[in-house]
Protein backbone atom coordinates (compact mmCIF):
# COMPACT_ATOMS: atom_id res chain seq x y z
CA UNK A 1 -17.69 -20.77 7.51
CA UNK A 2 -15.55 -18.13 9.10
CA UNK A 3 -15.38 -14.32 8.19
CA UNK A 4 -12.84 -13.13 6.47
CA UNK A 5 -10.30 -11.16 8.92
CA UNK A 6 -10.27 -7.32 7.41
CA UNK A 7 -7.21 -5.64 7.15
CA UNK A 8 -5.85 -3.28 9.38
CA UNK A 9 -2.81 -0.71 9.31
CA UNK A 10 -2.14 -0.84 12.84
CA UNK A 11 -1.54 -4.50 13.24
CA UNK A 12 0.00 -5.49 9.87
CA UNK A 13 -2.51 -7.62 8.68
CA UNK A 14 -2.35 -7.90 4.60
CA UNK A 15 -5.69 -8.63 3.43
CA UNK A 16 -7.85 -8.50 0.21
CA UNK A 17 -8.32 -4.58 0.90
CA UNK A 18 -4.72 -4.02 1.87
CA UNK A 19 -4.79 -0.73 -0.48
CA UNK A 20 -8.12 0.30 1.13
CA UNK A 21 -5.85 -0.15 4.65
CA UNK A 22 -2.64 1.73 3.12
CA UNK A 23 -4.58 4.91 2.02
CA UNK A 24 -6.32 5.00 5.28
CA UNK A 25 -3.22 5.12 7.08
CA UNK A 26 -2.09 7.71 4.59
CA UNK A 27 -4.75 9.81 5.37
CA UNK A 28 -4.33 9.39 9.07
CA UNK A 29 -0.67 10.59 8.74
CA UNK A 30 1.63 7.38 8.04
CA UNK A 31 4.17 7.81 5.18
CA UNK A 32 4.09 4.49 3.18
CA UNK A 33 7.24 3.02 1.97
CA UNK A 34 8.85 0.11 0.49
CA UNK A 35 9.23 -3.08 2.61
CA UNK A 36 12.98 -3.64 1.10
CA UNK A 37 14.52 -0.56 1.25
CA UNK A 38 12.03 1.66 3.11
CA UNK A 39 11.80 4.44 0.49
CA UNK A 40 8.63 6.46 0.69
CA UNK A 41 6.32 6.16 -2.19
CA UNK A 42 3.29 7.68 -3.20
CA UNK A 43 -0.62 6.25 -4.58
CA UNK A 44 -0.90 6.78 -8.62
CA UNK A 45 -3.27 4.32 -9.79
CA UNK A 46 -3.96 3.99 -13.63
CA UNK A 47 -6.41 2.45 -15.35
CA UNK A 48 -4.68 0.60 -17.52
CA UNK A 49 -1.07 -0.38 -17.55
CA UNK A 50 1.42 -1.60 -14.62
CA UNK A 51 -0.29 1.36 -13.06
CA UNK A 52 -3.13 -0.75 -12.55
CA UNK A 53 -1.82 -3.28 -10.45
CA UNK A 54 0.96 -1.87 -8.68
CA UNK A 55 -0.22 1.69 -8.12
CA UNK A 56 2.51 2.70 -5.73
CA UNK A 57 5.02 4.87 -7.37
CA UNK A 58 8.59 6.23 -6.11
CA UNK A 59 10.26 9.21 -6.53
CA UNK A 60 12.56 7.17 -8.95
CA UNK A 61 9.79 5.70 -10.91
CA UNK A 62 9.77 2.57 -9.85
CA UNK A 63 6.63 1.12 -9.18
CA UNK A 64 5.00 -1.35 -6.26
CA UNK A 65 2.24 -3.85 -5.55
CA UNK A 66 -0.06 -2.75 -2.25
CA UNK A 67 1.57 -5.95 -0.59
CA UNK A 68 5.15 -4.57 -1.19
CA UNK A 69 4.86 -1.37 0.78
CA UNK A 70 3.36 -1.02 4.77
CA UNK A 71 2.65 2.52 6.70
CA UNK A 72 5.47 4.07 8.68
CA UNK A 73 4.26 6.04 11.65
């Protein structure tokens, strides 16, 4: 059985800990935004509510799932 390939920012790769990934990048000074439209959007988890699973919030209020957003650099 293979291992699971990790994800990683800096090549693209979307896996299981793609959130993990995103706020790494974050932190190393990428501005995440929107696949579609490229809008920049910002980490609010919640614990309960669409907060929960789609934790990434724009300045409009619309909110997106980890796999819907990638770092800009």
């Amino acid at each position: 059985m293979s291992q699971a390939k990790s994800p990683d920012y800096r090549t693209g790769h979307r896996g299981p800990h793609w959130t993990h990934a995103l706020r790494s990048a974050q932190r190393a000074g990428a501005v995440i935004v929107t696949d579609d439209t490229l809008e920049p959007v910002v980490y609010t988890p919640e614990s309960t509510g669409p907060g929960r699973f789609r934790p990434w919030l724009t300045p409009n209020g619309h909110r997106h799932d980890s796999h819907d957003v990638h770092p800009e650099w």
